[in-house]
PDB file of N, CA and C in Angstrom:
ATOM      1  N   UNK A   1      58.607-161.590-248.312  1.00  0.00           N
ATOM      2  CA  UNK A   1      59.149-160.414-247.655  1.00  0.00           C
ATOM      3  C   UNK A   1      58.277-160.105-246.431  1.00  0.00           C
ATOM      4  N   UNK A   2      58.921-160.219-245.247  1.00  0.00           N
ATOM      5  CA  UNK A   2      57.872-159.887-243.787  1.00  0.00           C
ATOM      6  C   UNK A   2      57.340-157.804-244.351  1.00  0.00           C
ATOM      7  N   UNK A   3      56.662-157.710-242.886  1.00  0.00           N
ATOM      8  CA  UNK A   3      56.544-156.501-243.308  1.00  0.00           C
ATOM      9  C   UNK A   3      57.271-155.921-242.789  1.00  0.00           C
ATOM     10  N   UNK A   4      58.285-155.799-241.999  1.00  0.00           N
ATOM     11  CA  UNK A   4      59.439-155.294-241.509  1.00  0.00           C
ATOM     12  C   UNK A   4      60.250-154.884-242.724  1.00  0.00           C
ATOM     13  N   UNK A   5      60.720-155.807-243.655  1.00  0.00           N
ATOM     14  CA  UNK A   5      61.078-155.784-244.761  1.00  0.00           C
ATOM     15  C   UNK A   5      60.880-154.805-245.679  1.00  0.00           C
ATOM     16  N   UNK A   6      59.229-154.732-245.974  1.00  0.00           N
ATOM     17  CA  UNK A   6      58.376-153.579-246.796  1.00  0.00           C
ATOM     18  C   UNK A   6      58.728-152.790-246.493  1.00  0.00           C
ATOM     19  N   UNK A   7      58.221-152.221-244.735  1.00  0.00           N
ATOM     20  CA  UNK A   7      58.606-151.211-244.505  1.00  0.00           C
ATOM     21  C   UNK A   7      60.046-150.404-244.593  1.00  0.00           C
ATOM     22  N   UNK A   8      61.054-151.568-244.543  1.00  0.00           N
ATOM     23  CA  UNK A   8      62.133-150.589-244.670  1.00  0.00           C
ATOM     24  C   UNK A   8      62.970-150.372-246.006  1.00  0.00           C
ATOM     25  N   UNK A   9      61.824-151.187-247.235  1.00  0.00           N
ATOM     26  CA  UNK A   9      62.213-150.562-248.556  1.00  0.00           C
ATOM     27  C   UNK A   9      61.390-149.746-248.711  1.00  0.00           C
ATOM     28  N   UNK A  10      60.405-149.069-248.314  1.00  0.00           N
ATOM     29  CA  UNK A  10      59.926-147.727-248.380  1.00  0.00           C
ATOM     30  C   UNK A  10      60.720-146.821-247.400  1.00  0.00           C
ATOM     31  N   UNK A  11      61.524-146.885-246.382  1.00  0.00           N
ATOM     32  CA  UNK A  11      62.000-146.017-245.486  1.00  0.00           C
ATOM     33  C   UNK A  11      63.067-145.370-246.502  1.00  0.00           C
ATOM     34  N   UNK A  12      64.071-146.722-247.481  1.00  0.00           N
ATOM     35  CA  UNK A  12      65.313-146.244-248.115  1.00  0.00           C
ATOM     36  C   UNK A  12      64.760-145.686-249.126  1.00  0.00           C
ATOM     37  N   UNK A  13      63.503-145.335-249.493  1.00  0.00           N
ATOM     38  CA  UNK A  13      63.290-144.795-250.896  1.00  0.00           C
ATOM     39  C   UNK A  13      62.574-142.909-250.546  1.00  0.00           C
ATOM     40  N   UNK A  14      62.651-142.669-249.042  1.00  0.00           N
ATOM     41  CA  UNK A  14      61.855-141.498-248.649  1.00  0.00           C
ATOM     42  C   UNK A  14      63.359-141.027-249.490  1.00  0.00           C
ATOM     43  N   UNK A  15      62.928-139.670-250.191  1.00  0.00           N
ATOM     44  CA  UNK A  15      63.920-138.724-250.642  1.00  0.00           C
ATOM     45  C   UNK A  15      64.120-137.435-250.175  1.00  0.00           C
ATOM     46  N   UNK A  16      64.282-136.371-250.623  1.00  0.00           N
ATOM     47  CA  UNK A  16      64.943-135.042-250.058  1.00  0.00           C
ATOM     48  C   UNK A  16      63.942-134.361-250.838  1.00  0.00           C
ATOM     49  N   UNK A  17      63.227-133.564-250.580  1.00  0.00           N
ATOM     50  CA  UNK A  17      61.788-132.340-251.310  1.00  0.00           C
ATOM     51  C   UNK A  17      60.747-133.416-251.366  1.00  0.00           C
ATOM     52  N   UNK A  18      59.645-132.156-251.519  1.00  0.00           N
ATOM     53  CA  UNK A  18      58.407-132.662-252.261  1.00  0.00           C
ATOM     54  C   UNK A  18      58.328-133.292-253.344  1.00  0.00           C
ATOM     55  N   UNK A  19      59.154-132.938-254.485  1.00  0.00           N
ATOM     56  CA  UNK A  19      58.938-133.104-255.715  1.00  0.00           C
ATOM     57  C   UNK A  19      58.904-135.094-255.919  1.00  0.00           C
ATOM     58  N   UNK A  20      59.772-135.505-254.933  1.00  0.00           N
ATOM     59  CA  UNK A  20      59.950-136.624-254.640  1.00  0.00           C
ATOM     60  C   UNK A  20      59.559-137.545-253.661  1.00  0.00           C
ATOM     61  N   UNK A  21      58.654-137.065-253.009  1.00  0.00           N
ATOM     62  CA  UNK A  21      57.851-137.323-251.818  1.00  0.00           C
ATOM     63  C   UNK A  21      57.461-139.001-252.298  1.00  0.00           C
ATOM     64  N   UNK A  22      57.253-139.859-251.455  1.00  0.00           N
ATOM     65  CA  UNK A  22      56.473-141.455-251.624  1.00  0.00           C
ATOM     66  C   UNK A  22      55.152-141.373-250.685  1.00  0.00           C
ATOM     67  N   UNK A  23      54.001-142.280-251.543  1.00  0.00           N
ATOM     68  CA  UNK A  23      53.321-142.399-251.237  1.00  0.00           C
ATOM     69  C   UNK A  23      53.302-143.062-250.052  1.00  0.00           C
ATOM     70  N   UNK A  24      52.093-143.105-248.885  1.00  0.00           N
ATOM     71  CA  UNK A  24      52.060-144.463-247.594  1.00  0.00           C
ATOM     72  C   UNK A  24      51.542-145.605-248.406  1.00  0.00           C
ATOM     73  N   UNK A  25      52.344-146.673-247.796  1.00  0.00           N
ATOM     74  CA  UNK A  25      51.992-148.085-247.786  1.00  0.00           C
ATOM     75  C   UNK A  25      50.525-148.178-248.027  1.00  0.00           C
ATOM     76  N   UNK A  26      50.039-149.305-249.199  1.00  0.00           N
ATOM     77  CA  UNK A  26      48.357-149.041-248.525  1.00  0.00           C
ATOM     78  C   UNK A  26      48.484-150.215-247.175  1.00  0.00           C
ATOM     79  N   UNK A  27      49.256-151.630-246.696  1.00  0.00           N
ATOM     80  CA  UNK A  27      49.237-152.278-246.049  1.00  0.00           C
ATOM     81  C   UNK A  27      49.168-151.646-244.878  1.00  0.00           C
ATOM     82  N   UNK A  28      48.051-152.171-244.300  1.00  0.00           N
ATOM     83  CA  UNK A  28      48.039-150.617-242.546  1.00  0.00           C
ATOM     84  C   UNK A  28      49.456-151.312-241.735  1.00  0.00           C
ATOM     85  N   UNK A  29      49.635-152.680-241.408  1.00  0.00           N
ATOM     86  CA  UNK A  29      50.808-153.319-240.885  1.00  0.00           C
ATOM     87  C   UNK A  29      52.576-152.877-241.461  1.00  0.00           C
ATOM     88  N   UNK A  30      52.402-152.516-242.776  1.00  0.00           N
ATOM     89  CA  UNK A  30      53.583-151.732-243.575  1.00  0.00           C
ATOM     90  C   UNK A  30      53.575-150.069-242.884  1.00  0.00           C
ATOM     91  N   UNK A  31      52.446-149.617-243.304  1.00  0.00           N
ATOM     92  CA  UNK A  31      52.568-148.518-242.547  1.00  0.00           C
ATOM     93  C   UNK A  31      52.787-148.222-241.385  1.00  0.00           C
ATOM     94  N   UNK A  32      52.397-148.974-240.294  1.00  0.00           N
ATOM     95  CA  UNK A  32      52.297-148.929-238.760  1.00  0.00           C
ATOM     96  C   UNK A  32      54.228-149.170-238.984  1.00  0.00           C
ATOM     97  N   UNK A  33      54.464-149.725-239.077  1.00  0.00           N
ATOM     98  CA  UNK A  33      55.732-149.922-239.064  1.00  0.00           C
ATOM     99  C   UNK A  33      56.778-149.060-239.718  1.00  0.00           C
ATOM    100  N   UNK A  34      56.128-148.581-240.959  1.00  0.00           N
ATOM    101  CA  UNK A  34      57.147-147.371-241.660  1.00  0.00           C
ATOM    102  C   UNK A  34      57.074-145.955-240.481  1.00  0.00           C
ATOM    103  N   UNK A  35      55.683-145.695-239.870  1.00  0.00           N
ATOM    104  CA  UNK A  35      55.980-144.720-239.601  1.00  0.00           C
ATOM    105  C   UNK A  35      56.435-145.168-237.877  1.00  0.00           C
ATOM    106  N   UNK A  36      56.343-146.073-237.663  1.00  0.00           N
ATOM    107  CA  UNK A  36      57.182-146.206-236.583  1.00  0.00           C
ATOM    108  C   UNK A  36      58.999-146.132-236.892  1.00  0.00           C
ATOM    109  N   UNK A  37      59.151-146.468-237.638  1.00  0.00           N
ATOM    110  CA  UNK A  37      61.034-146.191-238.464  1.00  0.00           C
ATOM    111  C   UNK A  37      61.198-144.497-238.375  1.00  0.00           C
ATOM    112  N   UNK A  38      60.087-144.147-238.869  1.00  0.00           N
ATOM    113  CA  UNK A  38      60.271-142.338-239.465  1.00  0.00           C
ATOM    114  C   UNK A  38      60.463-141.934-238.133  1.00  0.00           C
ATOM    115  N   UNK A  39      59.595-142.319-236.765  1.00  0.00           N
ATOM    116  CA  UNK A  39      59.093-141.488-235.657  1.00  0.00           C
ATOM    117  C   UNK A  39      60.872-141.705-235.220  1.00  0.00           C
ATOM    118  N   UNK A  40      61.450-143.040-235.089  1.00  0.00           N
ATOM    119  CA  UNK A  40      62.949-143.765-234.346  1.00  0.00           C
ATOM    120  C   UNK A  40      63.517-142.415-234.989  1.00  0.00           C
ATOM    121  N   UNK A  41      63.338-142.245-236.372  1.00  0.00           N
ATOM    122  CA  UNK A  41      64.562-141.611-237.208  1.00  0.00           C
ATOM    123  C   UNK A  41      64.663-139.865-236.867  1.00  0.00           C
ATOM    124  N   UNK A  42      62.962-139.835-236.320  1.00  0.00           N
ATOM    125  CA  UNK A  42      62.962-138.337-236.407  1.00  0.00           C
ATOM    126  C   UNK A  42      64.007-137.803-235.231  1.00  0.00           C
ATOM    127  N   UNK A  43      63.482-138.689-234.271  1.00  0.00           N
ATOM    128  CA  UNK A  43      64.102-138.746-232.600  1.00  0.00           C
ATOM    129  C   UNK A  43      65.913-139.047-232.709  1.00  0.00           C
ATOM    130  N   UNK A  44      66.247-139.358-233.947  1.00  0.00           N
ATOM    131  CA  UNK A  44      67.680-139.555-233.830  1.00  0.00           C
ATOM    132  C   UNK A  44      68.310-138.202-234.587  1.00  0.00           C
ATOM    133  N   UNK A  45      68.043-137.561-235.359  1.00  0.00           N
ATOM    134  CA  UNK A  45      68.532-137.005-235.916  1.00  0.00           C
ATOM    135  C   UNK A  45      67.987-136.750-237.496  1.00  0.00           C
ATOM    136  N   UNK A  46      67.243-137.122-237.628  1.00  0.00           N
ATOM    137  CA  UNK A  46      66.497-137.053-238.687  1.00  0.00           C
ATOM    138  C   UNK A  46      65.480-135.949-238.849  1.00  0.00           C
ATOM    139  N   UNK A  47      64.854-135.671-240.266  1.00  0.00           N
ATOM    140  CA  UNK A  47      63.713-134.808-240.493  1.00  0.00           C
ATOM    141  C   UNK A  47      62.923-135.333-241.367  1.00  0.00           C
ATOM    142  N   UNK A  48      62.136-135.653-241.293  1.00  0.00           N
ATOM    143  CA  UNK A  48      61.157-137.141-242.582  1.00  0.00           C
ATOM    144  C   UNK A  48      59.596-136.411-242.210  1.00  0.00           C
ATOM    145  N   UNK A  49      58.964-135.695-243.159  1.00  0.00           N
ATOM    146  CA  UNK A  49      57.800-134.983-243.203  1.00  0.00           C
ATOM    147  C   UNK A  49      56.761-135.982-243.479  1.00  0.00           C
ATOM    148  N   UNK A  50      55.214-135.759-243.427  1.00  0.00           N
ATOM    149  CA  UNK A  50      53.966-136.250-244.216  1.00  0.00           C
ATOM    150  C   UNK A  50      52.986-135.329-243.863  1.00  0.00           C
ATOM    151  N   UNK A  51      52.627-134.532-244.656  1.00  0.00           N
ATOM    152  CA  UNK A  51      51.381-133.543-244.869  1.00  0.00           C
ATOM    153  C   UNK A  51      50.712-133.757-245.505  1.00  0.00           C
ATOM    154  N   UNK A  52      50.269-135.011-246.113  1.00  0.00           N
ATOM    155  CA  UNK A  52      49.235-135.687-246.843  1.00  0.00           C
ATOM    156  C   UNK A  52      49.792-135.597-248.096  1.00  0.00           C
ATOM    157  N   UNK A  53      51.151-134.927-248.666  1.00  0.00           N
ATOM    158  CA  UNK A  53      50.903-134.836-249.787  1.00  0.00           C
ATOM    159  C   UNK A  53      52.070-136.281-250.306  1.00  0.00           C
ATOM    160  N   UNK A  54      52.396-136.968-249.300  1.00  0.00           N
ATOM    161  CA  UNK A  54      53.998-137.530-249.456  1.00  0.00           C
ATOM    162  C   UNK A  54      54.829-137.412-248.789  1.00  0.00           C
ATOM    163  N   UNK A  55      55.613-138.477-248.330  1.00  0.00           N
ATOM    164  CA  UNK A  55      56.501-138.646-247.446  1.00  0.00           C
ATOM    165  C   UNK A  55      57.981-138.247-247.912  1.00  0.00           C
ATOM    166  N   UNK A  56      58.701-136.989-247.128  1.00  0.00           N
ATOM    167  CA  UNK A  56      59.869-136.849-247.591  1.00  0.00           C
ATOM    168  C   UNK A  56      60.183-136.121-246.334  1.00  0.00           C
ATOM    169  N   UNK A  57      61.353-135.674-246.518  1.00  0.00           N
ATOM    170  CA  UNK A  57      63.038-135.055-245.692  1.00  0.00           C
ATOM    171  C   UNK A  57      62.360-133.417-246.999  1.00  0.00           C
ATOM    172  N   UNK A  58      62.149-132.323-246.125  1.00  0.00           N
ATOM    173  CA  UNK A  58      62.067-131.144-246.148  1.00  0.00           C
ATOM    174  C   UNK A  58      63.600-130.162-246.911  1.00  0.00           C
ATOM    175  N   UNK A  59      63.491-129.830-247.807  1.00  0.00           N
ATOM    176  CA  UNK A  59      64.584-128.707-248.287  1.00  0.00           C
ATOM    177  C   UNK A  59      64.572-127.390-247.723  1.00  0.00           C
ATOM    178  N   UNK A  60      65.769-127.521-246.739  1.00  0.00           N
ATOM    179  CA  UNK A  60      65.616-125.671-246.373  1.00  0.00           C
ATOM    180  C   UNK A  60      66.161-124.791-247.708  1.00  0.00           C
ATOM    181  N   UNK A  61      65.123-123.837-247.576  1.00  0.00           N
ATOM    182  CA  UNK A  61      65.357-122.704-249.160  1.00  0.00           C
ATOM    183  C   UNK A  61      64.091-123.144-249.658  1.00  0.00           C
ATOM    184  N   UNK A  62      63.834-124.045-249.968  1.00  0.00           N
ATOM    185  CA  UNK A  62      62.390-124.632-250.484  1.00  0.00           C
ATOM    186  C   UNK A  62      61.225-124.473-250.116  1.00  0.00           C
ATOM    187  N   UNK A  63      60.626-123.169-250.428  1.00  0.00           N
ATOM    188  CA  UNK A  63      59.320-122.618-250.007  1.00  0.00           C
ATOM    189  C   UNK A  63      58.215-123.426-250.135  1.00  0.00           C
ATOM    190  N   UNK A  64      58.213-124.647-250.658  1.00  0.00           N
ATOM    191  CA  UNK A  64      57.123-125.369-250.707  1.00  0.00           C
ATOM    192  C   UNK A  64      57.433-126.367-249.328  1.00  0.00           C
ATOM    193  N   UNK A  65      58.283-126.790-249.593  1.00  0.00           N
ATOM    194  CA  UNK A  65      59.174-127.852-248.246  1.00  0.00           C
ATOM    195  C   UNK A  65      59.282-126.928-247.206  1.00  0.00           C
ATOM    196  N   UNK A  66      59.278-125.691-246.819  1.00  0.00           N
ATOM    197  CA  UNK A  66      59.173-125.241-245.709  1.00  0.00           C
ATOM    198  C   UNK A  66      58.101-124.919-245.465  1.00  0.00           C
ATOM    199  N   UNK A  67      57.343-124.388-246.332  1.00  0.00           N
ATOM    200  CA  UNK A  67      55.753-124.676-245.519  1.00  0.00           C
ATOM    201  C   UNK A  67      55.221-125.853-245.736  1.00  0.00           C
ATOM    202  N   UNK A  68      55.696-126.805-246.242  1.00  0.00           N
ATOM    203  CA  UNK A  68      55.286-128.217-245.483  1.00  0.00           C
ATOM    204  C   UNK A  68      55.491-128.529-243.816  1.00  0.00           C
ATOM    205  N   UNK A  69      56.970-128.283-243.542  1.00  0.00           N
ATOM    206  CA  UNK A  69      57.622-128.512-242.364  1.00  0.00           C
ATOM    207  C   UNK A  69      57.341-127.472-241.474  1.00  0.00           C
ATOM    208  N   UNK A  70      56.569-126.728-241.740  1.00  0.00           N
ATOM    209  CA  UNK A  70      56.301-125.229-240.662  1.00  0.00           C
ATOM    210  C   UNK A  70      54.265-126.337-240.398  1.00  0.00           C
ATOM    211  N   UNK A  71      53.833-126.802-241.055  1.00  0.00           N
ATOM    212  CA  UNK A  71      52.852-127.327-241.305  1.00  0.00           C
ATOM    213  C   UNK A  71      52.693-128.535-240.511  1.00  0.00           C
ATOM    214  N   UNK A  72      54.118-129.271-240.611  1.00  0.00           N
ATOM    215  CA  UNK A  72      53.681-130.430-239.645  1.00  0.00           C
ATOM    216  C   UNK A  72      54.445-130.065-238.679  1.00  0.00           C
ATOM    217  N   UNK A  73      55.153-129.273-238.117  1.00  0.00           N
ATOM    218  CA  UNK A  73      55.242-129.052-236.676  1.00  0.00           C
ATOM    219  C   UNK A  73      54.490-128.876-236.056  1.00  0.00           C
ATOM    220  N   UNK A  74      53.827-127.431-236.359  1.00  0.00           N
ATOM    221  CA  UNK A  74      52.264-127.085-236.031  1.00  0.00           C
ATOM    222  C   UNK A  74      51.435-127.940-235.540  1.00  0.00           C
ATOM    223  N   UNK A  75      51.551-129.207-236.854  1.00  0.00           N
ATOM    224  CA  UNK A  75      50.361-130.043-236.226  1.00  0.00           C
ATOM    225  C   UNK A  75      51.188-131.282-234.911  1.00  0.00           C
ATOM    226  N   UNK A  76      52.308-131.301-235.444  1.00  0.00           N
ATOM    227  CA  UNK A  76      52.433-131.728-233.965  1.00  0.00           C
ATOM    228  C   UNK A  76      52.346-130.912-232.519  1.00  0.00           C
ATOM    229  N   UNK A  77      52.828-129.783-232.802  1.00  0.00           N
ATOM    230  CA  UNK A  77      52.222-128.923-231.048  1.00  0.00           C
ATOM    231  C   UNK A  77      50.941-128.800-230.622  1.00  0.00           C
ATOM    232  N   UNK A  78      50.084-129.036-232.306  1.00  0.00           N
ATOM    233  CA  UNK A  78      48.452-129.133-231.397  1.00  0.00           C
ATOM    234  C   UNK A  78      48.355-130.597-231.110  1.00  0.00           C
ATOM    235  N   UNK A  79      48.400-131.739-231.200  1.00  0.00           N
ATOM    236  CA  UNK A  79      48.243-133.502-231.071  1.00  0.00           C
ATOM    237  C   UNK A  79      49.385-133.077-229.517  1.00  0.00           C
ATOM    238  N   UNK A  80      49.868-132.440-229.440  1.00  0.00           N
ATOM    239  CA  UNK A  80      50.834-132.324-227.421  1.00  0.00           C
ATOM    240  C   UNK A  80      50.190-131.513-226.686  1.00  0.00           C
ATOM    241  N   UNK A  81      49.105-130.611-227.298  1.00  0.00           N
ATOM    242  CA  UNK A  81      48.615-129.680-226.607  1.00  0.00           C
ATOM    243  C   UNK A  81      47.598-130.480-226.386  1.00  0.00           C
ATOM    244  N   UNK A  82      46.889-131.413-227.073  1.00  0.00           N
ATOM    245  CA  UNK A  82      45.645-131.349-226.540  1.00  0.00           C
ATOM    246  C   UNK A  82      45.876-132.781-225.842  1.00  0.00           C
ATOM    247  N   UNK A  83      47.015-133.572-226.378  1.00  0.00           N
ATOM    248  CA  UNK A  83      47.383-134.787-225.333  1.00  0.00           C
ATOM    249  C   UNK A  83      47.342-134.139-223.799  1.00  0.00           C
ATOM    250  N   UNK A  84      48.224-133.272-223.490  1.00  0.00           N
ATOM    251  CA  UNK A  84      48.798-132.776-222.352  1.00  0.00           C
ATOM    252  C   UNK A  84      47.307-132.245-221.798  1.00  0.00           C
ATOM    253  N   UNK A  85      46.944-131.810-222.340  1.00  0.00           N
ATOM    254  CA  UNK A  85      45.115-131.202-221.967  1.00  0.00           C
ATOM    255  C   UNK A  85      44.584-131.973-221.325  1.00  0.00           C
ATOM    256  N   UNK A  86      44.541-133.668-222.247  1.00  0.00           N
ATOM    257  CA  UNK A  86      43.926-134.373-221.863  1.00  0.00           C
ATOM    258  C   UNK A  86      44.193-134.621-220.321  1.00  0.00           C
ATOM    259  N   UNK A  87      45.449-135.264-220.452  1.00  0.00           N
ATOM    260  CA  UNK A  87      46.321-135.622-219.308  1.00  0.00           C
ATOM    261  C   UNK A  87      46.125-135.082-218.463  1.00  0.00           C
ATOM    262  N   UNK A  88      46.141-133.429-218.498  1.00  0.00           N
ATOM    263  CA  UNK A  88      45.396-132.840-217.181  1.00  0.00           C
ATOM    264  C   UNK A  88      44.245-133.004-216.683  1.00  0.00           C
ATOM    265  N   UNK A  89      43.032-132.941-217.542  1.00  0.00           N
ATOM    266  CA  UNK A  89      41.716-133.479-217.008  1.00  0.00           C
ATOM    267  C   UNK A  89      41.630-134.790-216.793  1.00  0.00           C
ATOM    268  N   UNK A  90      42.621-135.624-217.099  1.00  0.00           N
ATOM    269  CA  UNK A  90      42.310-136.963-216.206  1.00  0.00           C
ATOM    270  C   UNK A  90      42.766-136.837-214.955  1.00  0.00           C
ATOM    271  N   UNK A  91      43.674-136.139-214.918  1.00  0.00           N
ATOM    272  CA  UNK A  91      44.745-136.145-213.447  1.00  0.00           C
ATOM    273  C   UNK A  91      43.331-135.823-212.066  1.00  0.00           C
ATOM    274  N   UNK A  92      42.456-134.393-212.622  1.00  0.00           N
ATOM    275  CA  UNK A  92      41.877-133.374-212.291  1.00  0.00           C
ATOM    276  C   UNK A  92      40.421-134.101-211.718  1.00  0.00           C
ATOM    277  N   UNK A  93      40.364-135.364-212.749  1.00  0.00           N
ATOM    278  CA  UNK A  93      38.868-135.673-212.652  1.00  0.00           C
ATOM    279  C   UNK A  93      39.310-137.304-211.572  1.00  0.00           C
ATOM    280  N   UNK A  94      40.367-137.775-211.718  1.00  0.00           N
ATOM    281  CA  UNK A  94      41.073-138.385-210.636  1.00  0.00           C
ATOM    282  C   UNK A  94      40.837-138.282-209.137  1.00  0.00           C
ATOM    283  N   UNK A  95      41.310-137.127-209.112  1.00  0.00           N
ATOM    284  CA  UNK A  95      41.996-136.639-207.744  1.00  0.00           C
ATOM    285  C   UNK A  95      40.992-136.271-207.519  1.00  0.00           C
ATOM    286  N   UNK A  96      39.300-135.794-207.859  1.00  0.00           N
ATOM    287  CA  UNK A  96      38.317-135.494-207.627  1.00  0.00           C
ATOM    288  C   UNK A  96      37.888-136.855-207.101  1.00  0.00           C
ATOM    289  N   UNK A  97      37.675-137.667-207.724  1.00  0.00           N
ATOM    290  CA  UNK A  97      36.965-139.452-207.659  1.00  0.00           C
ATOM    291  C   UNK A  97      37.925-139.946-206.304  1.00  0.00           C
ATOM    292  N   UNK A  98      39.593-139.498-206.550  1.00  0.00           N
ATOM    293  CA  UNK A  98      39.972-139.477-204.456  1.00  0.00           C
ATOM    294  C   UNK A  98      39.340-138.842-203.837  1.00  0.00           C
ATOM    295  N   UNK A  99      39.270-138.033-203.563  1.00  0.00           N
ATOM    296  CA  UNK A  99      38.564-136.845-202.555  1.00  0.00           C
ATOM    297  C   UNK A  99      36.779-137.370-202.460  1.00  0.00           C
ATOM    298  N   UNK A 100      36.199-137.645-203.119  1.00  0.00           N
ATOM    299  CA  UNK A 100      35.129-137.654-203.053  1.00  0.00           C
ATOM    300  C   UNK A 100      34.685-139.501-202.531  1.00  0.00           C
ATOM    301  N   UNK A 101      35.730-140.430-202.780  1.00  0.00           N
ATOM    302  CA  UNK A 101      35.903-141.324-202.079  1.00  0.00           C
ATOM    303  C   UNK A 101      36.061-141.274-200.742  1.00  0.00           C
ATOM    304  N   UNK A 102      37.397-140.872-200.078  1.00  0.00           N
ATOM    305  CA  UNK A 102      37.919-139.909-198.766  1.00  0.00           C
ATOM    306  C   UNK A 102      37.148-139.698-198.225  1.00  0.00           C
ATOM    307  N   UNK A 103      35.731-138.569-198.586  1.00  0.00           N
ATOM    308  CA  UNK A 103      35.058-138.480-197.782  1.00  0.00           C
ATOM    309  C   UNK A 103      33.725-139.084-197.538  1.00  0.00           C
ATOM    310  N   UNK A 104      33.482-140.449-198.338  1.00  0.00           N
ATOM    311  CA  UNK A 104      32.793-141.505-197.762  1.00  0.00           C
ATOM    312  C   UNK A 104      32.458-142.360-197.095  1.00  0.00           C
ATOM    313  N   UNK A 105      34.481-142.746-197.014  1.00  0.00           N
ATOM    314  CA  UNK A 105      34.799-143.434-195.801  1.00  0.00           C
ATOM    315  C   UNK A 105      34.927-142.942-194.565  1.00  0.00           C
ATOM    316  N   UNK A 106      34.683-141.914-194.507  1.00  0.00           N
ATOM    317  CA  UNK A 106      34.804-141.167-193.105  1.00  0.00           C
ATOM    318  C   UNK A 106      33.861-140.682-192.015  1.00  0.00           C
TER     319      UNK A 106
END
C-alpha cells in the first residue's frame, strides 16, 4: 500500500464528533499527506478538526465539538497573524537593505 493509499484510508475513517475522533498516522510521510487531504477538503467545503485530541468533522450543538472548533480557528488566526507579521518585517527589513544599498552607489 503506497502512502497515498494510507493516507486516504485514514481520511475515509475521520468521523462526525469527538467521541469518534482518529488518531494521526505515526508515519510522518502518512501524515504529511493526510493532512494535506484534510487542508484540500477544508478549502472545498469541508470541516475536519485536530486539537490534539483527534481528528474529526465538529458537531454543531455539541459543546465539546464546538469548543474544539472555536479552538482551532483561533489557532489558525494566530499561525496568519503572525505569518502576515512575519511577512511584513521581511518586506520592511527588505526595502531597508534597498535603500541603504541606493545610497552606496551614489
Amino acid at each position: 500500500m503506497t502512502t497515498r493509499e494510507k493516507a486516504e484510508s485514514y481520511f475515509n475513517r475521520i468521523a462526525d464528533g469527538h467521541k469518534h475522533a482518529i488518531a494521526r498516522p505515526y508515519d510522518r510521510n502518512v501524515d504529511r499527506s493526510l493532512r494535506s487531504m484534510i487542508n484540500k477538503a477544508n478549502n472545498n467545503g469541508d470541516c475536519i478538526i485536530n486539537v490534539g485530541e483527534g481528528i474529526f468533522r465538529p458537531i454543531p450543538g455539541d459543546p465539546v465539538d464546538e469548543a474544539a472548533f472555536h479552538k482551532y480557528t483561533a489557532q489558525d488566526l494566530h499561525r496568519a497573524r503572525e505569518i502576515q507579521l512575519k511577512r511584513l518585517c521581511m518586506i520592511q527589513t527588505f526595502e531597508g537593505w534597498r535603500k541603504c544599498a541606493a545610497s552606496v552607489d551614489h
